[in-house]
C-alpha atoms as a PDB file:
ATOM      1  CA  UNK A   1       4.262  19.671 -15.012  1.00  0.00           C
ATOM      2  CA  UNK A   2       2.524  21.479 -11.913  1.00  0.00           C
ATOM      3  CA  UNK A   3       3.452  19.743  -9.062  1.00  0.00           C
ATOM      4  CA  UNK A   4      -0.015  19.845  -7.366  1.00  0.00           C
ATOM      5  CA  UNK A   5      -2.539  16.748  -5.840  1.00  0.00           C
ATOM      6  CA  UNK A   6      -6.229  16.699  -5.334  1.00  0.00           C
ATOM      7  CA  UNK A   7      -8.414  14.797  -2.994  1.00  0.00           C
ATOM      8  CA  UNK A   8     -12.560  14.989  -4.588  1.00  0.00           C
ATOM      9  CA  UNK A   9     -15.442  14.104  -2.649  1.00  0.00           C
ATOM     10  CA  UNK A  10     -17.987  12.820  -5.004  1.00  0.00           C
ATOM     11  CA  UNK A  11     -21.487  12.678  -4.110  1.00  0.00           C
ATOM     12  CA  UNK A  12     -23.221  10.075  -5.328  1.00  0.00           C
ATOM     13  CA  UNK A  13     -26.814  11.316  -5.466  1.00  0.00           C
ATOM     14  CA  UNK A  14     -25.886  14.596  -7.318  1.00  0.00           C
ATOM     15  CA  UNK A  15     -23.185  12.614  -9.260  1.00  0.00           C
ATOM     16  CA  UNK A  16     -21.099  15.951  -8.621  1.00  0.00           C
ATOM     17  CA  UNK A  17     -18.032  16.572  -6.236  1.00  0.00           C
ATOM     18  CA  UNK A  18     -19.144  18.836  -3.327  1.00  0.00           C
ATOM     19  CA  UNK A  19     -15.253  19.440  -2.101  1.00  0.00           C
ATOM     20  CA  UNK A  20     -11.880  19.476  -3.294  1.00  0.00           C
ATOM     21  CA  UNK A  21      -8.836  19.704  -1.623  1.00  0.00           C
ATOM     22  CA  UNK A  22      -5.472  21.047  -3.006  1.00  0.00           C
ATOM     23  CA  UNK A  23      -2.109  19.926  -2.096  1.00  0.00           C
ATOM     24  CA  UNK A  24       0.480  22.265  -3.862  1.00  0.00           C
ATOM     25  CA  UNK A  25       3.788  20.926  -2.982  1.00  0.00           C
ATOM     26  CA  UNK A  26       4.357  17.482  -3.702  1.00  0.00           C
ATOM     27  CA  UNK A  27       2.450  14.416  -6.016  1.00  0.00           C
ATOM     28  CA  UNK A  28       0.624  11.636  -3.978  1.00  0.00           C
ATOM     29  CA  UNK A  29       2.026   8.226  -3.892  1.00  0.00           C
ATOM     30  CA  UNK A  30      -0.400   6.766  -1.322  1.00  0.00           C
ATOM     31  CA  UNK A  31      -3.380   7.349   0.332  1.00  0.00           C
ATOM     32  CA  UNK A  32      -5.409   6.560   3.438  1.00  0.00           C
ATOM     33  CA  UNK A  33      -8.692   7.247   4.285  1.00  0.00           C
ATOM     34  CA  UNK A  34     -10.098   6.828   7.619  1.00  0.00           C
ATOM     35  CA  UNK A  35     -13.174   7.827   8.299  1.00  0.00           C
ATOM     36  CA  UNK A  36     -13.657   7.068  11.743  1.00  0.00           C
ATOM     37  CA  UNK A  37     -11.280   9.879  12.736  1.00  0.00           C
ATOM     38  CA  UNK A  38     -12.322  12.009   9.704  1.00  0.00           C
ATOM     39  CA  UNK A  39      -9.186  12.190   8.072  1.00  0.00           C
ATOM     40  CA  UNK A  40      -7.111  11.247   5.175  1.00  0.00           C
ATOM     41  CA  UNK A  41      -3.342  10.598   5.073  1.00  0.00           C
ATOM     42  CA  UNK A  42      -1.204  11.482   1.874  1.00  0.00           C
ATOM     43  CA  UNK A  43       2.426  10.215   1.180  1.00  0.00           C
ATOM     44  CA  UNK A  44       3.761  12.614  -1.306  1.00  0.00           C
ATOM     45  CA  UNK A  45       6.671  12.935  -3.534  1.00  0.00           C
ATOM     46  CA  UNK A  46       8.232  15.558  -1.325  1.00  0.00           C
ATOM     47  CA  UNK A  47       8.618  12.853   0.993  1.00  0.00           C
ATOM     48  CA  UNK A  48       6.516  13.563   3.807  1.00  0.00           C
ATOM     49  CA  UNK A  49       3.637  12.148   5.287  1.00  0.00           C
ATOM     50  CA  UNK A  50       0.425  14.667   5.957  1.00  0.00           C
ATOM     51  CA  UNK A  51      -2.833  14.074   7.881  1.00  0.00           C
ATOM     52  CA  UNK A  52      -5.742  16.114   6.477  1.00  0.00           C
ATOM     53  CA  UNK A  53      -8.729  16.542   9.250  1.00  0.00           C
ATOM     54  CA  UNK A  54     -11.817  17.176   6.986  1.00  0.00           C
ATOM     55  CA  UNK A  55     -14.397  17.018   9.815  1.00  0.00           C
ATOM     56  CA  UNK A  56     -15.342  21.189   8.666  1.00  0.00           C
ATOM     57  CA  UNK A  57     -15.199  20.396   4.927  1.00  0.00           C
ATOM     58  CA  UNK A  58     -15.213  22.286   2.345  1.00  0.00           C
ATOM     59  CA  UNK A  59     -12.651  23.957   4.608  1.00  0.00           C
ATOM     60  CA  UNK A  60      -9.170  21.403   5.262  1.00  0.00           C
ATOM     61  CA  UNK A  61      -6.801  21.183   8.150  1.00  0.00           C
ATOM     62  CA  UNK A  62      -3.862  19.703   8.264  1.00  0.00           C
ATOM     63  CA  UNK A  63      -3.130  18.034  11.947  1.00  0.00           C
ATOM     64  CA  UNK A  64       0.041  16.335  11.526  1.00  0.00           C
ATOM     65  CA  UNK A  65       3.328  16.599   8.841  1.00  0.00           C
ATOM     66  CA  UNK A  66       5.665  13.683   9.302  1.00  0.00           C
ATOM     67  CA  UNK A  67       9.040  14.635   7.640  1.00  0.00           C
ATOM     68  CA  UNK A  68      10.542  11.817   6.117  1.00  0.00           C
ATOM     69  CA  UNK A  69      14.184  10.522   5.128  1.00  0.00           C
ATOM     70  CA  UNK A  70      12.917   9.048   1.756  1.00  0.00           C
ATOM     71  CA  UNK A  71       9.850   8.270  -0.222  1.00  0.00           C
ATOM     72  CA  UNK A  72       7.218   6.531   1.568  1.00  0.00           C
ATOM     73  CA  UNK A  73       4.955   4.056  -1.231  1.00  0.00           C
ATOM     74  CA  UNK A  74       2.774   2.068   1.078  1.00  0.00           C
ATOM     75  CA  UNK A  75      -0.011   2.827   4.205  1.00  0.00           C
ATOM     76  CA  UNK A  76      -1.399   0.990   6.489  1.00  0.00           C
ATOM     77  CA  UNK A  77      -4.206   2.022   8.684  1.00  0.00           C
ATOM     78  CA  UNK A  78      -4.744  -1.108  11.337  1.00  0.00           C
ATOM     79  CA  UNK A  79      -6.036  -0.769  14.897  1.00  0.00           C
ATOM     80  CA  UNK A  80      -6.078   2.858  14.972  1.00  0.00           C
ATOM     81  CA  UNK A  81      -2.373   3.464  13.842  1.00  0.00           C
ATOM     82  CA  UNK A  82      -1.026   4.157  10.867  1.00  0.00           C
ATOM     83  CA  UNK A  83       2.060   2.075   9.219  1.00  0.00           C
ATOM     84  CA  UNK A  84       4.248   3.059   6.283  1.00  0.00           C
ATOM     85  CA  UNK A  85       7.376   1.598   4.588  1.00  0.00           C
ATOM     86  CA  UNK A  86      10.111   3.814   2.860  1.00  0.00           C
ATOM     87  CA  UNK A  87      12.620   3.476   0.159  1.00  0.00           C
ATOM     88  CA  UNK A  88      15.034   3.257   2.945  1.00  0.00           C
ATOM     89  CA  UNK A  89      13.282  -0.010   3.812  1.00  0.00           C
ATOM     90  CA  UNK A  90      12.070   1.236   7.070  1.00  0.00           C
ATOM     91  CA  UNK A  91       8.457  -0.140   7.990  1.00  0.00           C
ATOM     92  CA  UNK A  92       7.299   2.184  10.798  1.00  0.00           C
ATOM     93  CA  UNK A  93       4.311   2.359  13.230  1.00  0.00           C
ATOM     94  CA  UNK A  94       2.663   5.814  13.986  1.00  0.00           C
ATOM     95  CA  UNK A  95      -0.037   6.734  16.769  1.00  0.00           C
ATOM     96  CA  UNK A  96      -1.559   9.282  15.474  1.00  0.00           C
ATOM     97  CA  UNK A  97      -3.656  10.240  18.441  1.00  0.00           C
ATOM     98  CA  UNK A  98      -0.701  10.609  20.644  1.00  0.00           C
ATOM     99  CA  UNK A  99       1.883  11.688  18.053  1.00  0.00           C
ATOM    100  CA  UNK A 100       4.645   8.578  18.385  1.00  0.00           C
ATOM    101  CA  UNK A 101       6.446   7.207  15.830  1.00  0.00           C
ATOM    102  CA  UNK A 102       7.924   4.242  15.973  1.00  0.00           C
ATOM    103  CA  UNK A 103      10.450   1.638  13.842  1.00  0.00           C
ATOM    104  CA  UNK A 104       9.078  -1.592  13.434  1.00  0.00           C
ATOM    105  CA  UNK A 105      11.721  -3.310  11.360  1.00  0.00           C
ATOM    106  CA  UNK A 106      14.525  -2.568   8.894  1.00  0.00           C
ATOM    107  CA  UNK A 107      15.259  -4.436   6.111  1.00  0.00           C
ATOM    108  CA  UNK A 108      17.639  -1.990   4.176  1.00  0.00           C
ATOM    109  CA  UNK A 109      16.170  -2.444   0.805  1.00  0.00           C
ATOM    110  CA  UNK A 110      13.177  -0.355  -0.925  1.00  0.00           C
ATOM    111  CA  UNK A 111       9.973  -1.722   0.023  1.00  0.00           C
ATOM    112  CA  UNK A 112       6.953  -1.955  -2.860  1.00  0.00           C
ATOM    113  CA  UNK A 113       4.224  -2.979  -0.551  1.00  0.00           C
ATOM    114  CA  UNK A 114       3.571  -5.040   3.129  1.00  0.00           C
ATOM    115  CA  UNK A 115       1.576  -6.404   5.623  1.00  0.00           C
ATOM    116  CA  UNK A 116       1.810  -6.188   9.209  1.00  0.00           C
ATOM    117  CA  UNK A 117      -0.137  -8.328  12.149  1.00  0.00           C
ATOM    118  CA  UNK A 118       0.531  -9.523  15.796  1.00  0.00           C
ATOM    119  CA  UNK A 119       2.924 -12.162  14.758  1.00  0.00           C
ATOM    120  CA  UNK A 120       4.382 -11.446  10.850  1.00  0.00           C
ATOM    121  CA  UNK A 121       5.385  -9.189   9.067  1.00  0.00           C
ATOM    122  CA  UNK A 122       5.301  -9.770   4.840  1.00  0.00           C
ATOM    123  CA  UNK A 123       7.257  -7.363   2.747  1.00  0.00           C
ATOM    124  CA  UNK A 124       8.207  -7.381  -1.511  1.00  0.00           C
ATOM    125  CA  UNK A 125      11.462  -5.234  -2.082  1.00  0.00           C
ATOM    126  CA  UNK A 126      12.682  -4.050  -5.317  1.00  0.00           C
ATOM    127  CA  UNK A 127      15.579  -6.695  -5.185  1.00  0.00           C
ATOM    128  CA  UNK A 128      13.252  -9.540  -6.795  1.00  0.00           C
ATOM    129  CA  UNK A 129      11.623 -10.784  -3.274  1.00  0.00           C
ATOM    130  CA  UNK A 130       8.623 -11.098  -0.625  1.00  0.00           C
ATOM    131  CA  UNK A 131      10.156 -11.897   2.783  1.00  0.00           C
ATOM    132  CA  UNK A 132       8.162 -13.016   5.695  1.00  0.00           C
ATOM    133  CA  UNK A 133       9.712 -12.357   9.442  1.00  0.00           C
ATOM    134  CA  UNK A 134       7.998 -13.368  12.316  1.00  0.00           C
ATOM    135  CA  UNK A 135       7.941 -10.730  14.771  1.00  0.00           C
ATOM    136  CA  UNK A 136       8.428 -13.011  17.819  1.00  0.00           C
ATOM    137  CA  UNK A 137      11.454 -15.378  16.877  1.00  0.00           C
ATOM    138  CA  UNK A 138      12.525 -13.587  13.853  1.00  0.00           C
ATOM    139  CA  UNK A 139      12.916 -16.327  11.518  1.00  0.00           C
ATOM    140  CA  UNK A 140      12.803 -15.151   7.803  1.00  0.00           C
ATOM    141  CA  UNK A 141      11.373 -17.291   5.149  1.00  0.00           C
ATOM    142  CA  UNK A 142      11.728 -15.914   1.485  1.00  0.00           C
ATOM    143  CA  UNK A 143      10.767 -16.279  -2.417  1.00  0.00           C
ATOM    144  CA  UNK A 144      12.754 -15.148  -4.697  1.00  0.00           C
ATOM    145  CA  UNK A 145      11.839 -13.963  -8.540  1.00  0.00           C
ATOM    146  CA  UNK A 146      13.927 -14.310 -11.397  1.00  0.00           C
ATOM    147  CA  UNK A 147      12.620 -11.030 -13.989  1.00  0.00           C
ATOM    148  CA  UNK A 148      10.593  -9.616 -12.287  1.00  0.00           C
ATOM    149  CA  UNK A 149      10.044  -8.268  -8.862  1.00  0.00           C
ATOM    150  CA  UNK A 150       6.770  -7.663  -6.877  1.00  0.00           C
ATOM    151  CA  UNK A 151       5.101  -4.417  -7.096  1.00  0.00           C
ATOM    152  CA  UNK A 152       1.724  -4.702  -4.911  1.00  0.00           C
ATOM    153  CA  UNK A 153       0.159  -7.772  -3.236  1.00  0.00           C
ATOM    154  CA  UNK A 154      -3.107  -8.879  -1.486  1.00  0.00           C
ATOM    155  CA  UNK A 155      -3.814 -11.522   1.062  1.00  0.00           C
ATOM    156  CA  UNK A 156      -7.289 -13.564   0.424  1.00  0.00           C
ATOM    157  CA  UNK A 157      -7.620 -16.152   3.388  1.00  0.00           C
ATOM    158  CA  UNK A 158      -3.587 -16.551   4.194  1.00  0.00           C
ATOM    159  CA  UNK A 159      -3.560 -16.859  -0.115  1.00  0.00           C
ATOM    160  CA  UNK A 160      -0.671 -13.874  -1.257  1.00  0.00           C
ATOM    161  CA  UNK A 161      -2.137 -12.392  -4.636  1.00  0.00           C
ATOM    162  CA  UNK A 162       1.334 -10.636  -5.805  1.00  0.00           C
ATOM    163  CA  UNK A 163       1.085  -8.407  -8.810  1.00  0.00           C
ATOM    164  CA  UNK A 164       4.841  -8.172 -10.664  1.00  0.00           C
ATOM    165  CA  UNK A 165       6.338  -5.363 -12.791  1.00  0.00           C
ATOM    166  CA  UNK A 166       6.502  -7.369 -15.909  1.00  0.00           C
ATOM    167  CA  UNK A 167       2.560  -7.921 -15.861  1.00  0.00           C
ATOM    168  CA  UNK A 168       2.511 -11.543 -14.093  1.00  0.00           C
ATOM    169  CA  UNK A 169       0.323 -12.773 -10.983  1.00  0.00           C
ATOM    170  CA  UNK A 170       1.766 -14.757  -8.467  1.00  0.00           C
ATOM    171  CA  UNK A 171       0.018 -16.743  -6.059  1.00  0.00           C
ATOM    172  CA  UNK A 172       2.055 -17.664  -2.944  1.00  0.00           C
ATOM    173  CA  UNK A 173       0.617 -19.368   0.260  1.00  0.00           C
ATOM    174  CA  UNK A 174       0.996 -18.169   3.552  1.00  0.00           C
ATOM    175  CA  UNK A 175       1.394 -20.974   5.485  1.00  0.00           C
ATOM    176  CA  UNK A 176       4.136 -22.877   4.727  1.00  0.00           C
ATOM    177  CA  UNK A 177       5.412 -20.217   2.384  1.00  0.00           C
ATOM    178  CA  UNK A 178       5.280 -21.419  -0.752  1.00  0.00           C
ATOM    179  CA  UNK A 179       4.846 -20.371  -4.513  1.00  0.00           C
ATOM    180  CA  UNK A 180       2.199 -21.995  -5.826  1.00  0.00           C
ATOM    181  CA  UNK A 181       1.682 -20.792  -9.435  1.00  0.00           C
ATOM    182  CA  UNK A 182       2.663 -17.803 -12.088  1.00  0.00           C
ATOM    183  CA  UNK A 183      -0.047 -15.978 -14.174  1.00  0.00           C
ATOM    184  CA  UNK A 184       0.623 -14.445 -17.365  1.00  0.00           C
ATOM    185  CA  UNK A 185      -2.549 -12.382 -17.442  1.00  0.00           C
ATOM    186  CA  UNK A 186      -1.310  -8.532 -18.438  1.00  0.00           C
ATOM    187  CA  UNK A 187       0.757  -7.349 -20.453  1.00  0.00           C
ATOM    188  CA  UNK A 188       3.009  -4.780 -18.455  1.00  0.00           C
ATOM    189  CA  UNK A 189       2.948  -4.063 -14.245  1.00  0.00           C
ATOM    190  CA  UNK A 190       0.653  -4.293 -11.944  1.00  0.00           C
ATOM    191  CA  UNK A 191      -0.943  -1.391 -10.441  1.00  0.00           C
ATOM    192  CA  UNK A 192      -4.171  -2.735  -8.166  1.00  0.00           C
ATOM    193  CA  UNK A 193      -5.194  -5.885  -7.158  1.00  0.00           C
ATOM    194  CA  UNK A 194      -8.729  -6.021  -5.588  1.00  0.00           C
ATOM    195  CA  UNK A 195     -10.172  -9.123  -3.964  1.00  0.00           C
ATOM    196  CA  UNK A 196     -14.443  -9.970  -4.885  1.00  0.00           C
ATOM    197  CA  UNK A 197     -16.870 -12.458  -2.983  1.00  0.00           C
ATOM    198  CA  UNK A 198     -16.658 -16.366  -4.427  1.00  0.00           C
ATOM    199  CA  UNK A 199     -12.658 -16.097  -5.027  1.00  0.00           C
ATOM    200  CA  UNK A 200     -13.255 -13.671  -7.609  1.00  0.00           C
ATOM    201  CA  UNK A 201     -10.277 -11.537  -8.429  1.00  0.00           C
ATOM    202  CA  UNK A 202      -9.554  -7.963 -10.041  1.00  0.00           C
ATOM    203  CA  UNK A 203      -6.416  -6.593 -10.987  1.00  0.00           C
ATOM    204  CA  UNK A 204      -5.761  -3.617 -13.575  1.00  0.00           C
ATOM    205  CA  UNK A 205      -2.305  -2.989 -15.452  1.00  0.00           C
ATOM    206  CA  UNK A 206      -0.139  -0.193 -17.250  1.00  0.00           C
ATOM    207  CA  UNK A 207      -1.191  -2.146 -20.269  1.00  0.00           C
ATOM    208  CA  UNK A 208      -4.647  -0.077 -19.622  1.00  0.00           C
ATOM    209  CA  UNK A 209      -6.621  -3.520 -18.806  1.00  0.00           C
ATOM    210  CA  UNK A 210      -8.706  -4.347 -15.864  1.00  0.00           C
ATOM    211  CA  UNK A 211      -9.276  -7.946 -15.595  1.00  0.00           C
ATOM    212  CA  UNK A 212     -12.069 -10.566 -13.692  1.00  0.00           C
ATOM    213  CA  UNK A 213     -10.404 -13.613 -13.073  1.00  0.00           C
ATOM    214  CA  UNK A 214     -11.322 -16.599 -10.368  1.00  0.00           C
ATOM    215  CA  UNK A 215      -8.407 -17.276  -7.813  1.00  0.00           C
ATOM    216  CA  UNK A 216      -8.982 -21.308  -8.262  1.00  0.00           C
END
């Protein structure tokens, strides 16, 4: 297989895609789109991190290449920085506009997905658990999982909507930090999980299902 990526921009009136970029040396894992700046970020298989300016489309430039020590699953894009988490369980904050990178915790084990604020962090690792640390007294509360660990999570009014690799939905609250209920609703892992107006929830699945379902 060609180890090549493509960003489209689809136009919606023409129902066509005016530009395409290429990326020719690595798969994408994430992406980030921020459109304030005019740029897109990439995590790629080749583990680095690339910032594409696309402010002179159809032509592409790439601004910044971030060299990383391992793969890098998950960006964040939150008042005007960019945070990522690697396989080496690294969660790190990057300015973009004045090129500094720096760690924001360490937790030693492969991250699947996180959030970041003033005050917490909230993290799911591949060893079967979502961790929250407050950033100020650095007390760690934690859920563990049993079969299953947590691929990708959402947070819906301090309401965690975790997706797991064997297909289930968990639904852990924020404050106090609790599980409140399993959902057997696919069949095999969650890929996406996409919050709707009225507690309305979609989430799609390897089992090649996207389902509507109502958070109470």
């Amino acid at each position: 297989m060609r180890n090549v990526s493509s960003v489209r921009f689809y136009n919606k009136k023409t129902e066509k895609f005016d530009d395409v970029f290429y990326y020719k040396k690595g798969k994408i894992i994430d992406f980030l789109f921020i459109p304030e700046a005019e740029l897109f970020v990439l995590s790629l298989t080749n583990k680095k991190i690339v910032f594409i300016d696309y402010s002179e489309k159809p032509k592409f430039y790439k601004t910044i290449e971030l060299n990383l020590n391992a793969l890098s699953r998950k960006l964040i894009f939150k008042n005007n920085k960019v945070y990522f988490a690697t396989d080496n369980g690294e969660i790190y904050e990057y300015d973009f506009y004045n090129y500094k990178k720096e760690l924001v915790y360490n937790t030693s084990k492969l991250i699947t997905d996180f959030i970041i604020n003033e005050n917490e962090i909230i993290y799911a690792t591949i060893k079967k658990e979502v961790v929250k640390v407050n950033r100020n007294s650095k007390e760690i509360e934690k859920i563990e999982f049993k079969n299953t660990f947590i691929c990708t999570f959402e947070n819906v009014d301090g309401t965690l909507i975790c997706g797991g690799w064997n297909g289930e939905i968990f639904i852990i609250r924020e404050k106090p930090f609790t599980l409140l209920k399993e959902l057997n609703l696919h069949k095999r892992t969650i890929l996406k999980i996409k919050p709707y107006k009225n507690n309305i929830i979609y989430t799609s699945s390897l089992d090649k299902t996207i389902k509507k379902w109502n958070l109470n």
